[in-house]
C-alpha atoms as a PDB file:
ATOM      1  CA  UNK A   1     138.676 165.159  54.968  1.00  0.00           C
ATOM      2  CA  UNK A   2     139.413 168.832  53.706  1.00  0.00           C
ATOM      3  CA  UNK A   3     138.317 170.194  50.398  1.00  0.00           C
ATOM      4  CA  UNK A   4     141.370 171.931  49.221  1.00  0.00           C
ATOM      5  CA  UNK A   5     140.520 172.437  45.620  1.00  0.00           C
ATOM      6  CA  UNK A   6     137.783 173.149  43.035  1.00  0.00           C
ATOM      7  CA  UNK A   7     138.566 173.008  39.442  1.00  0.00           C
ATOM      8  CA  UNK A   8     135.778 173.123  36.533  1.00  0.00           C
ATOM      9  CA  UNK A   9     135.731 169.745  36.259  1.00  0.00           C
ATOM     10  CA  UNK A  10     137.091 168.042  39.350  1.00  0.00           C
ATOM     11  CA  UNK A  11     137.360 168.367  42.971  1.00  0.00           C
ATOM     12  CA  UNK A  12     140.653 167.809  45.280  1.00  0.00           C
ATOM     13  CA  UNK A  13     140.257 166.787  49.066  1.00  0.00           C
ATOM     14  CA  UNK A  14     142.760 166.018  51.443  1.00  0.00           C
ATOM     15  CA  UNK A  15     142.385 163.101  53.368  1.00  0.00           C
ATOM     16  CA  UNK A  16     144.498 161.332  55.670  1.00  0.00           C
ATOM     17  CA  UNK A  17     147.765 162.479  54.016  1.00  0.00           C
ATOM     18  CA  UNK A  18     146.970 161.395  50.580  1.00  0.00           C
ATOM     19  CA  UNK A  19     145.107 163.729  47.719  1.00  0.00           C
ATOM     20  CA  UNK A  20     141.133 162.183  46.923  1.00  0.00           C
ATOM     21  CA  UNK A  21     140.591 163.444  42.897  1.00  0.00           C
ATOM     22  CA  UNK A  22     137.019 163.687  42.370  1.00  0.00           C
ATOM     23  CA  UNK A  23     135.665 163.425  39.224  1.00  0.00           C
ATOM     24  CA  UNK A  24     132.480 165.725  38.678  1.00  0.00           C
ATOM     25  CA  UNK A  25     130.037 165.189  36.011  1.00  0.00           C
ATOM     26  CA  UNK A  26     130.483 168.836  34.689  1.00  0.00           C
ATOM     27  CA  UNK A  27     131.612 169.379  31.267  1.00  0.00           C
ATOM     28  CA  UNK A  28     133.845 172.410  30.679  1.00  0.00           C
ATOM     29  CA  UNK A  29     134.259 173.777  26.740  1.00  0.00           C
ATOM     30  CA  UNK A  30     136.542 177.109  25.971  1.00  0.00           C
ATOM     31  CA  UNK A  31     137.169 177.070  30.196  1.00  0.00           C
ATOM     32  CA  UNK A  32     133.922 177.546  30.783  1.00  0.00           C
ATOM     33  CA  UNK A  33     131.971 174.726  32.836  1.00  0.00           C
ATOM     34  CA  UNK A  34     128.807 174.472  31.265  1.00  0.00           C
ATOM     35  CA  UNK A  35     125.703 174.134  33.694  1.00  0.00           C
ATOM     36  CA  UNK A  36     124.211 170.994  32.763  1.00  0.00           C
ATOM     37  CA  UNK A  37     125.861 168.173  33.573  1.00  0.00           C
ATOM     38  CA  UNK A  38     126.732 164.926  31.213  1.00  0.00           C
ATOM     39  CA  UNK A  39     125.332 161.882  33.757  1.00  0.00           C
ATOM     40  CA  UNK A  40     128.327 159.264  34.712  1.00  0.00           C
ATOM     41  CA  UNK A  41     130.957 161.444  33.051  1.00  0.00           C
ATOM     42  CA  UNK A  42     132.873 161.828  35.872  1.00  0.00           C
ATOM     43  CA  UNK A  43     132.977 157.735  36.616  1.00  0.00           C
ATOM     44  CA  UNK A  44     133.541 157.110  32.861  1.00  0.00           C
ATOM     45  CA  UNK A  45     136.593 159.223  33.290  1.00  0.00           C
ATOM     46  CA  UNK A  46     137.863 158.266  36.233  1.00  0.00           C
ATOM     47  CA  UNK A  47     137.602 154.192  35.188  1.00  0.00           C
ATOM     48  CA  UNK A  48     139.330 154.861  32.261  1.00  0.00           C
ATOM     49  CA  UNK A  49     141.907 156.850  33.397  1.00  0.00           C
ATOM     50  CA  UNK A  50     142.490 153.763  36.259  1.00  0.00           C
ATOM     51  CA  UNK A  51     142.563 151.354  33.357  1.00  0.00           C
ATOM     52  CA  UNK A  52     145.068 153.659  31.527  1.00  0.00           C
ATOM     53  CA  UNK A  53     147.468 153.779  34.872  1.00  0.00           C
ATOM     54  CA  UNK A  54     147.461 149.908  35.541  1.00  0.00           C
ATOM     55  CA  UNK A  55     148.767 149.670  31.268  1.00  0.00           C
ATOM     56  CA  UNK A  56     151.543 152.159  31.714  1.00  0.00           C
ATOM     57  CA  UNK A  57     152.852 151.005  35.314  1.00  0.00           C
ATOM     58  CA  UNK A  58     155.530 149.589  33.923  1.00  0.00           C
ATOM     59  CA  UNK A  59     156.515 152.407  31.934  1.00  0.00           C
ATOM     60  CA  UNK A  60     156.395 155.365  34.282  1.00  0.00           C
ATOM     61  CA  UNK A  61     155.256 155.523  38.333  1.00  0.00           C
ATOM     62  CA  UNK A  62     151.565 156.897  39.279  1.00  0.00           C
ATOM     63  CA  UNK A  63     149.827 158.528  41.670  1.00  0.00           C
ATOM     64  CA  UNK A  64     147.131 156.271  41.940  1.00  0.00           C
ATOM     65  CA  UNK A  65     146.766 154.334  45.352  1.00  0.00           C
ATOM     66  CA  UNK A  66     143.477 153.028  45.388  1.00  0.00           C
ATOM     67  CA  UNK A  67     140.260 153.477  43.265  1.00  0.00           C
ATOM     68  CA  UNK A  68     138.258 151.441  45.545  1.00  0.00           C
ATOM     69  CA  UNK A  69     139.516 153.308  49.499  1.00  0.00           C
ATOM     70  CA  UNK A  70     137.458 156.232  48.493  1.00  0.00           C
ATOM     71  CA  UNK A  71     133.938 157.365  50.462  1.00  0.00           C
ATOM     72  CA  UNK A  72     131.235 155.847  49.541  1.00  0.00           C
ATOM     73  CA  UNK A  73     129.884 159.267  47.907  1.00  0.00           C
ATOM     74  CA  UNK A  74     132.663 159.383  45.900  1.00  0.00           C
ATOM     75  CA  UNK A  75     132.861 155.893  44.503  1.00  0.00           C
ATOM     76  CA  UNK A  76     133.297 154.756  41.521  1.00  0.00           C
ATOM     77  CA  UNK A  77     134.464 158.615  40.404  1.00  0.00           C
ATOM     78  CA  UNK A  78     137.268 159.201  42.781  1.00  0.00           C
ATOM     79  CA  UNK A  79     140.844 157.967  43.013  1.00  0.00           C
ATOM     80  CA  UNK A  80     143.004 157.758  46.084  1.00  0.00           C
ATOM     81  CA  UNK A  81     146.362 159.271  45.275  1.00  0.00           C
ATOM     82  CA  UNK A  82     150.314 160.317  46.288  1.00  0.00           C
ATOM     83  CA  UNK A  83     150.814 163.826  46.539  1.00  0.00           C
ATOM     84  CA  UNK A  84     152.919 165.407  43.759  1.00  0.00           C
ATOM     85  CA  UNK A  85     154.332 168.499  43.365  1.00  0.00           C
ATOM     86  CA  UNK A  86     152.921 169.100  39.872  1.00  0.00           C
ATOM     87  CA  UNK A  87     155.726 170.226  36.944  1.00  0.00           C
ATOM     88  CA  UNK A  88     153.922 173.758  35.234  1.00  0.00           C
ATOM     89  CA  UNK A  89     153.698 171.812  31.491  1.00  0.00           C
ATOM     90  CA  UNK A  90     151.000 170.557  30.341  1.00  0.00           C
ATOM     91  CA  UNK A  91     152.560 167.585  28.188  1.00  0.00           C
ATOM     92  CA  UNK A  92     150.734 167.278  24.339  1.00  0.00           C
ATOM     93  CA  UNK A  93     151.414 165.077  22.222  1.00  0.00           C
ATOM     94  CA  UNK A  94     149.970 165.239  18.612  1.00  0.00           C
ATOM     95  CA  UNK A  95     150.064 162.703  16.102  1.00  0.00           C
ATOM     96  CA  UNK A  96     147.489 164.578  14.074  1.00  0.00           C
ATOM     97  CA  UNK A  97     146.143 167.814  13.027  1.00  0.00           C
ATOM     98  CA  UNK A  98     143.641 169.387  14.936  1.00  0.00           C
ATOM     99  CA  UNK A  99     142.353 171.909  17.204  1.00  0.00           C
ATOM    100  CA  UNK A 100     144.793 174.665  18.579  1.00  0.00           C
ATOM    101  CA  UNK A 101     147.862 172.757  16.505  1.00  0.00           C
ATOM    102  CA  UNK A 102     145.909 172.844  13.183  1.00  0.00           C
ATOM    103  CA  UNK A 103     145.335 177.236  14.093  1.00  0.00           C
ATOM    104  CA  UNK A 104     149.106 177.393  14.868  1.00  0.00           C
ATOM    105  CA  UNK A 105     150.231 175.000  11.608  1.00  0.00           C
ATOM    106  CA  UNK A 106     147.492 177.648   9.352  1.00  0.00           C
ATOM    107  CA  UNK A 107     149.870 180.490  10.638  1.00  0.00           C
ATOM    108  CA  UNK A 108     153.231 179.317  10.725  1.00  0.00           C
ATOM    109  CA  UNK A 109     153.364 176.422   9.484  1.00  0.00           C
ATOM    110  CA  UNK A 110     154.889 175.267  13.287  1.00  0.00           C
ATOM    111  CA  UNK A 111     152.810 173.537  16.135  1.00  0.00           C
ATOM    112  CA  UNK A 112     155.313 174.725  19.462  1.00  0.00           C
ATOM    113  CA  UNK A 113     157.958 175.735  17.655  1.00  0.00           C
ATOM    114  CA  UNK A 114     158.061 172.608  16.070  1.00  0.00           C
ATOM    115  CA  UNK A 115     158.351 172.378  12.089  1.00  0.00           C
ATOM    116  CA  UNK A 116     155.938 170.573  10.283  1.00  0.00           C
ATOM    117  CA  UNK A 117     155.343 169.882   6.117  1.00  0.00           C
ATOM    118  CA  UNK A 118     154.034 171.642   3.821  1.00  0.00           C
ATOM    119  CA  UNK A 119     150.087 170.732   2.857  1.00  0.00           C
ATOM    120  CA  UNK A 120     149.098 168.815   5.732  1.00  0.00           C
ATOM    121  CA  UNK A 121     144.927 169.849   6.057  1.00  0.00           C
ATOM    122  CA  UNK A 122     142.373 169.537   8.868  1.00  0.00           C
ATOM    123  CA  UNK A 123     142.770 165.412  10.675  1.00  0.00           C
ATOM    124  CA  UNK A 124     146.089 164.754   8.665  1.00  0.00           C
ATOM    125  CA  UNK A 125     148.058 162.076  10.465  1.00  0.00           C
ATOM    126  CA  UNK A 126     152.007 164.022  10.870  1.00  0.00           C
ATOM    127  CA  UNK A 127     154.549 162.368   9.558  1.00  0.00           C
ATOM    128  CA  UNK A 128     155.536 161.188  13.567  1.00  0.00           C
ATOM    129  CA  UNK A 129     154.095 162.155  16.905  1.00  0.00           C
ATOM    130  CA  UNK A 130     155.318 165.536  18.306  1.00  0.00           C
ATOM    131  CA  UNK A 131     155.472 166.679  21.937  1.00  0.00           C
ATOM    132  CA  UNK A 132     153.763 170.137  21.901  1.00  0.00           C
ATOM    133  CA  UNK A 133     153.746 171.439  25.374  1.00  0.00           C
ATOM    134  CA  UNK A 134     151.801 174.409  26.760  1.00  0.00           C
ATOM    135  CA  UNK A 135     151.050 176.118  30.343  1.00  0.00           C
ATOM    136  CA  UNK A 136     148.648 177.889  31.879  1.00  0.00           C
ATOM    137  CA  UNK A 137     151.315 180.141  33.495  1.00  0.00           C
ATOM    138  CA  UNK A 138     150.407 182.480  31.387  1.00  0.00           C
ATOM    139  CA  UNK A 139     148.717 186.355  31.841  1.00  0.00           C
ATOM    140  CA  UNK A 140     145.352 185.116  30.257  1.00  0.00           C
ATOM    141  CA  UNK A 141     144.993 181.829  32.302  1.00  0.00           C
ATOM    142  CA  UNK A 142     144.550 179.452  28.581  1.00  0.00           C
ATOM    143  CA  UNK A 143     146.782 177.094  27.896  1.00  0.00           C
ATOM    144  CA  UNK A 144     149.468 178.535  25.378  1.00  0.00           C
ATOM    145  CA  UNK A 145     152.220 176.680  23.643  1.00  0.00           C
ATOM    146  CA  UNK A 146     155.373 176.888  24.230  1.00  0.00           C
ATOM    147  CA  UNK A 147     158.529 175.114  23.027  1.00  0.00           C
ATOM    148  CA  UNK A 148     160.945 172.759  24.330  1.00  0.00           C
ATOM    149  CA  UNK A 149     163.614 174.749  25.205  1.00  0.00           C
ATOM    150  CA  UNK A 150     160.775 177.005  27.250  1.00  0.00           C
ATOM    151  CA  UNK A 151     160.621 173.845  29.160  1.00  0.00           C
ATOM    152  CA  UNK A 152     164.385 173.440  29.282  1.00  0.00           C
ATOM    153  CA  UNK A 153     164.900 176.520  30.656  1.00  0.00           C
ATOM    154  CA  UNK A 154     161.679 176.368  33.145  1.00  0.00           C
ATOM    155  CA  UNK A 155     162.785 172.813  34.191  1.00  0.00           C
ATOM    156  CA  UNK A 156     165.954 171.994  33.086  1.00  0.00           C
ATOM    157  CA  UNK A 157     167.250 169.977  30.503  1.00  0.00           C
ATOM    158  CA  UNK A 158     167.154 166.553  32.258  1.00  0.00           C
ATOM    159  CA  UNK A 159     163.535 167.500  33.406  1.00  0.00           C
ATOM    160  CA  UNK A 160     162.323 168.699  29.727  1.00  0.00           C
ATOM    161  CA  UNK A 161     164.112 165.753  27.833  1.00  0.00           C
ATOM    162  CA  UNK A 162     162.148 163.431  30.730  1.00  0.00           C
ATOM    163  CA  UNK A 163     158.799 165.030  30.056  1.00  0.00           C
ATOM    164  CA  UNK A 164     159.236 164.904  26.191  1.00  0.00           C
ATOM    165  CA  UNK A 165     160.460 161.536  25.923  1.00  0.00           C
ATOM    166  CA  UNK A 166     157.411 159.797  28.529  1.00  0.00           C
ATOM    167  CA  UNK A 167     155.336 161.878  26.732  1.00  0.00           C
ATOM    168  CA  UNK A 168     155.669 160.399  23.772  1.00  0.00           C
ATOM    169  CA  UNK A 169     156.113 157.091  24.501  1.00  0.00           C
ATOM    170  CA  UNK A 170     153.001 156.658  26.661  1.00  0.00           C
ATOM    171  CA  UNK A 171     150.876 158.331  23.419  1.00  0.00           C
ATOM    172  CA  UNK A 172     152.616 156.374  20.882  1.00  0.00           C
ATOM    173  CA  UNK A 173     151.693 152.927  23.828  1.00  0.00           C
ATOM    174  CA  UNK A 174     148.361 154.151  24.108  1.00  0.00           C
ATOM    175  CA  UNK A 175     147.396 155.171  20.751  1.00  0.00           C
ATOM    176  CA  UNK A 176     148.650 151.528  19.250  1.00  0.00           C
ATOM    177  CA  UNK A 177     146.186 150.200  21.460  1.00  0.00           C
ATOM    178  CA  UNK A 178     143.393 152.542  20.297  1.00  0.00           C
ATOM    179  CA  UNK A 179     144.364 151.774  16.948  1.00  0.00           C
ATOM    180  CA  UNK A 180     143.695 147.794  17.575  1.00  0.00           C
ATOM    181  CA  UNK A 181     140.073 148.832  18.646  1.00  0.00           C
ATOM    182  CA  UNK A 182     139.008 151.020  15.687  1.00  0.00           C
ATOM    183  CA  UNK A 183     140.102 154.469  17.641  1.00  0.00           C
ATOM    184  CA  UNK A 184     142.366 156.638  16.724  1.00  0.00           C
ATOM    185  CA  UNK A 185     144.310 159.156  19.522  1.00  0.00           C
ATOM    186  CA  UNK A 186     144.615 162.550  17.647  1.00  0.00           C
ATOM    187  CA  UNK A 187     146.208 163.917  20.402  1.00  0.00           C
ATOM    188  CA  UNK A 188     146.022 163.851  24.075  1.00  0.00           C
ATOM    189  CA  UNK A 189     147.718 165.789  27.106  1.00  0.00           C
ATOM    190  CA  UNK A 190     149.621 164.521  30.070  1.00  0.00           C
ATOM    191  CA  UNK A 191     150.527 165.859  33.431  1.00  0.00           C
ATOM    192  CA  UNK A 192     153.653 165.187  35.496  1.00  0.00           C
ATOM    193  CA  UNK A 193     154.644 165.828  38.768  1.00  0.00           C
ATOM    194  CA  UNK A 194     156.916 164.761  41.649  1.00  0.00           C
ATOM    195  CA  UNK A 195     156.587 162.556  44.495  1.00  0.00           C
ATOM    196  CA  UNK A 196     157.994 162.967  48.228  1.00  0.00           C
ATOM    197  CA  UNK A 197     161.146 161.130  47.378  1.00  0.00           C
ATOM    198  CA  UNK A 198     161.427 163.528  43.999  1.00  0.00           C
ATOM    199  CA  UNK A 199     160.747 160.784  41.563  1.00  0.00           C
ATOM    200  CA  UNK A 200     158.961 162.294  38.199  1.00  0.00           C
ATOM    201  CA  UNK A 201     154.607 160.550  38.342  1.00  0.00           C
ATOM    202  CA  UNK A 202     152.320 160.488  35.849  1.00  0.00           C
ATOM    203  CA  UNK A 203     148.966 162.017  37.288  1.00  0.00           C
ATOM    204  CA  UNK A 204     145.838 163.608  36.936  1.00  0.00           C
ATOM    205  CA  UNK A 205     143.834 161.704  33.833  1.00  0.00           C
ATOM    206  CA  UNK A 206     145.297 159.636  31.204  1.00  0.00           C
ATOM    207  CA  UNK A 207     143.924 159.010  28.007  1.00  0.00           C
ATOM    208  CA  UNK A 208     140.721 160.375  28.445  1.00  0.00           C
ATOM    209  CA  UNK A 209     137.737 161.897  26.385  1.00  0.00           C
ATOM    210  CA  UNK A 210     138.595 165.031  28.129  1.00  0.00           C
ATOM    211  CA  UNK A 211     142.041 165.033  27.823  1.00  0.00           C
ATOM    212  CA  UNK A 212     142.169 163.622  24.086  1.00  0.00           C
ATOM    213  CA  UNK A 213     140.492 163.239  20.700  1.00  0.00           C
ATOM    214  CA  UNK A 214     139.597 160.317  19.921  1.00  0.00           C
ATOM    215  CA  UNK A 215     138.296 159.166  16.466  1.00  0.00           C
ATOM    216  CA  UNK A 216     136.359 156.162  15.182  1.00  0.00           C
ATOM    217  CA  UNK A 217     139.402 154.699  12.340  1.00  0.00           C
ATOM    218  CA  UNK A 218     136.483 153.977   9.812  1.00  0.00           C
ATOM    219  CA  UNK A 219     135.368 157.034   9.645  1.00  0.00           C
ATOM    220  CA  UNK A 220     138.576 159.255   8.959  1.00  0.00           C
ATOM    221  CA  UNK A 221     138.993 161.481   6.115  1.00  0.00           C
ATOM    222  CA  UNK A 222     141.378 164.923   6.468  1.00  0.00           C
ATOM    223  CA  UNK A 223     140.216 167.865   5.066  1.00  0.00           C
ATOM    224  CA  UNK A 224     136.943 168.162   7.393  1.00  0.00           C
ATOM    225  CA  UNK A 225     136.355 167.925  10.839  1.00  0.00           C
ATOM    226  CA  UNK A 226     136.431 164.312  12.132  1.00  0.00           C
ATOM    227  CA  UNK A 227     133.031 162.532  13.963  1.00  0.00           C
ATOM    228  CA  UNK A 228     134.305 163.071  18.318  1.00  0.00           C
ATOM    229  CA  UNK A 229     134.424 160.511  20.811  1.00  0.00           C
ATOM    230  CA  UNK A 230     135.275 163.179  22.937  1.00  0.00           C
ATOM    231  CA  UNK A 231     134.056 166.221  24.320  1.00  0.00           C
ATOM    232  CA  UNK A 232     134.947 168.305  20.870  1.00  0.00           C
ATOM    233  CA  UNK A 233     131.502 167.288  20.200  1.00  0.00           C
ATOM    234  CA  UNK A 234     130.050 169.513  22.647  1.00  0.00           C
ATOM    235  CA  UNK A 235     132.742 172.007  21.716  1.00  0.00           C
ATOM    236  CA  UNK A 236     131.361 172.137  18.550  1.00  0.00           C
ATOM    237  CA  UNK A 237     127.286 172.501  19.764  1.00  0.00           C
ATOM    238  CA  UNK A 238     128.266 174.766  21.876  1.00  0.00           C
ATOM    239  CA  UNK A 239     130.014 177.095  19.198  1.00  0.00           C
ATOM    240  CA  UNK A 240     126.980 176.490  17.013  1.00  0.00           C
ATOM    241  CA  UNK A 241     124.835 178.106  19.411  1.00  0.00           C
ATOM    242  CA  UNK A 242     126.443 181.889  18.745  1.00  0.00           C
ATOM    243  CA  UNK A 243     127.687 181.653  22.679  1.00  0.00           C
ATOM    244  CA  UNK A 244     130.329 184.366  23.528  1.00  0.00           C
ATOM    245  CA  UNK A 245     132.619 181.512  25.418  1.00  0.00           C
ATOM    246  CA  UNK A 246     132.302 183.483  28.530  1.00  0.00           C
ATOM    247  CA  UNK A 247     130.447 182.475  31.424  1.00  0.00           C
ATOM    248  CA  UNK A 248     128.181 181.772  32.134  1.00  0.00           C
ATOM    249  CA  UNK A 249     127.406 179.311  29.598  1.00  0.00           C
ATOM    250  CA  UNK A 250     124.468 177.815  27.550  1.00  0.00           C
ATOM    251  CA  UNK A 251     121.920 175.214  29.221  1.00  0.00           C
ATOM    252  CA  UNK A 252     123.163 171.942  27.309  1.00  0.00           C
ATOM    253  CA  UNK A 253     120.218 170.050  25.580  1.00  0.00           C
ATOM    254  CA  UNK A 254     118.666 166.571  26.225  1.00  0.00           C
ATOM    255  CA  UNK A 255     119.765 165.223  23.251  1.00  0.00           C
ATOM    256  CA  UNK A 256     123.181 166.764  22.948  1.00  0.00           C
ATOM    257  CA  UNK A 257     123.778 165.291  27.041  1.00  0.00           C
ATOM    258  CA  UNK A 258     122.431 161.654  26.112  1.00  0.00           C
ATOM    259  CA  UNK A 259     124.561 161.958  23.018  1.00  0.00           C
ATOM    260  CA  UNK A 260     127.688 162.708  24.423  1.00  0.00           C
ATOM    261  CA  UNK A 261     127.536 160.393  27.261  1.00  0.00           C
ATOM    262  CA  UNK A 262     126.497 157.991  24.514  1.00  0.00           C
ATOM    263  CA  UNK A 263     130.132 158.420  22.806  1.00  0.00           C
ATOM    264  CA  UNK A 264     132.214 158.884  25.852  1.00  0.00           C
ATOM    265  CA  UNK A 265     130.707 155.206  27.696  1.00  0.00           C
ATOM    266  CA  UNK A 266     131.325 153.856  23.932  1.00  0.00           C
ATOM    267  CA  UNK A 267     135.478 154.765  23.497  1.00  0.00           C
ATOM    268  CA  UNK A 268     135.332 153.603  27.334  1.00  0.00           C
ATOM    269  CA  UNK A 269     133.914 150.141  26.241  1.00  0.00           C
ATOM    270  CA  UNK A 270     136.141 149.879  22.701  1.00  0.00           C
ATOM    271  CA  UNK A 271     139.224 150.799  25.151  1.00  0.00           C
ATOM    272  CA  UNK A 272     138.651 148.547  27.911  1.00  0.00           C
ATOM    273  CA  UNK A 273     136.357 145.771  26.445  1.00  0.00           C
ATOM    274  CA  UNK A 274     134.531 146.407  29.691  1.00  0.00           C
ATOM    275  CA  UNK A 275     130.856 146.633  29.604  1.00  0.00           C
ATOM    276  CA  UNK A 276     129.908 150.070  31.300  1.00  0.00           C
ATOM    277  CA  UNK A 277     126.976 149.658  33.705  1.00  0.00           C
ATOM    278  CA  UNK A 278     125.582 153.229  33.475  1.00  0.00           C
ATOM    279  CA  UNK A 279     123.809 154.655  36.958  1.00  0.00           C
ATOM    280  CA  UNK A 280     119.818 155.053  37.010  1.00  0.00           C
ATOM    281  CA  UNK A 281     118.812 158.772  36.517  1.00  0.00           C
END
């Protein structure tokens, strides 16, 4: 086995020809990884996102080949899974206001180039989802947006329409499910790449609390910022604390940990209807 990658949140090994995606329990706000860690994030995240693959298998191959073939140090927060060669898009879709979108709509009155009405305030649902890609190709290493015909002209337009079009239609799958358990999907990101025999996967996570916003339905209201299944809550404390956003950053409190492992087991539960069994500390 051959550790090939570290990212702030997960870890890539090679391992008998197929890719093992490791799911840390680091958090990482503003790019930063944060140095304490949230306990049994990184199974809660990689159970979901298995749940997530098995719904949509029908709609769109995966890379997933096992979540259970995995070491036994790894289990329960690794995946076994197909190599892609990974399109440069991050794939957003939005069917809300929030976040980077909401900074972009306060400027322009766009989200990716994409035109939205006049009025719409902090959580408003949009009138339809939008696909509102970004990339990290970019000189500052954040994700920026970019527009669709960016990705038609990095990818093609058979590639970009593709993207757009799963995009959307896994969000709009998922977030009608959400929707039936008292969640509601803001917005989420997918990635997309391509398998030995060139067919277009979904990988990395799906429908996660890191790769989404997730809100409880009951307690919506626009015009304010909206209570965070996700990790916007520790987004937020970690704002609050005057923190430059450049590493390294603050020690995460007790409460804020047990509270946001507290809200991601919960939308894992509501999601699922699975019980989580959390680990001893």
């Amino acid at each position: 086995m051959k550790h090939i990658h570290a990212g702030k949140v997960r870890d890539l090994y090679e391992d008998r020809g197929d890719i093992l995606l490791v799911a840390s329990d680091r958090v990482s706000v503003y790019d930063v990884s944060l140095p304490t860690p949230i306990p049994d994030k990184g199974a809660l995240l990689t159970q979901l996102s298995v749940w997530w693959f098995e719904q949509f298998a029908g709609v769109v191959p995966n890379h997933l080949l096992s979540a259970t073939d995995v070491p036994a140090d790894f289990a329960g927060r690794a995946i076994r899974c197909k190599q892609l060669e990974m399109v440069k898009v991050e794939c957003i879709a939005r069917g809300y206001l929030a976040g980077l979108g909401l900074r972009e709509y306060q400027k322009y009155g766009t989200v990716s180039g994409v035109a939205l009405p006049p009025g719409l305030v902090e959580g408003s649902r949009l009138p339809e989802p939008i696909f509102t890609p970004t990339t990290k190709e970019s000189d500052t290493g954040h994700d920026e947006f970019i527009t669709f015909q960016d990705v038609v002209d990095q990818e093609g337009r058979e590639t970009a329409e593709r993207l757009r079009d799963l995009t959307l239609e896994i969000y709009s799958r998922g977030a009608e499910h959400a929707a039936s358990k008292g969640i509601i999907v803001a917005d989420t990101k997918f990635e997309f790449g391509r398998d030995a025999d060139g067919v277009l996967n979904l990988g990395d996570e799906v429908l996660t609390s890191d790769s989404s916003r997730f809100w409880p339905a009951d307690q919506w209201e626009p015009g304010r910022p909206q209570y965070a299944f996700d990790k916007q809550y520790v987004r937020d404390w970690a704002a609050g604390t005057g923190w430059d956003k450049t590493a390294p950053g603050p020690e995460v409190p007790e409460e804020i940990v047990q509270a946001t492992r507290q809200r991601y087991a919960e939308v894992y539960e509501r999601i699922t209807g699975n019980t989580w069994q959390p680990s001893t500390d």
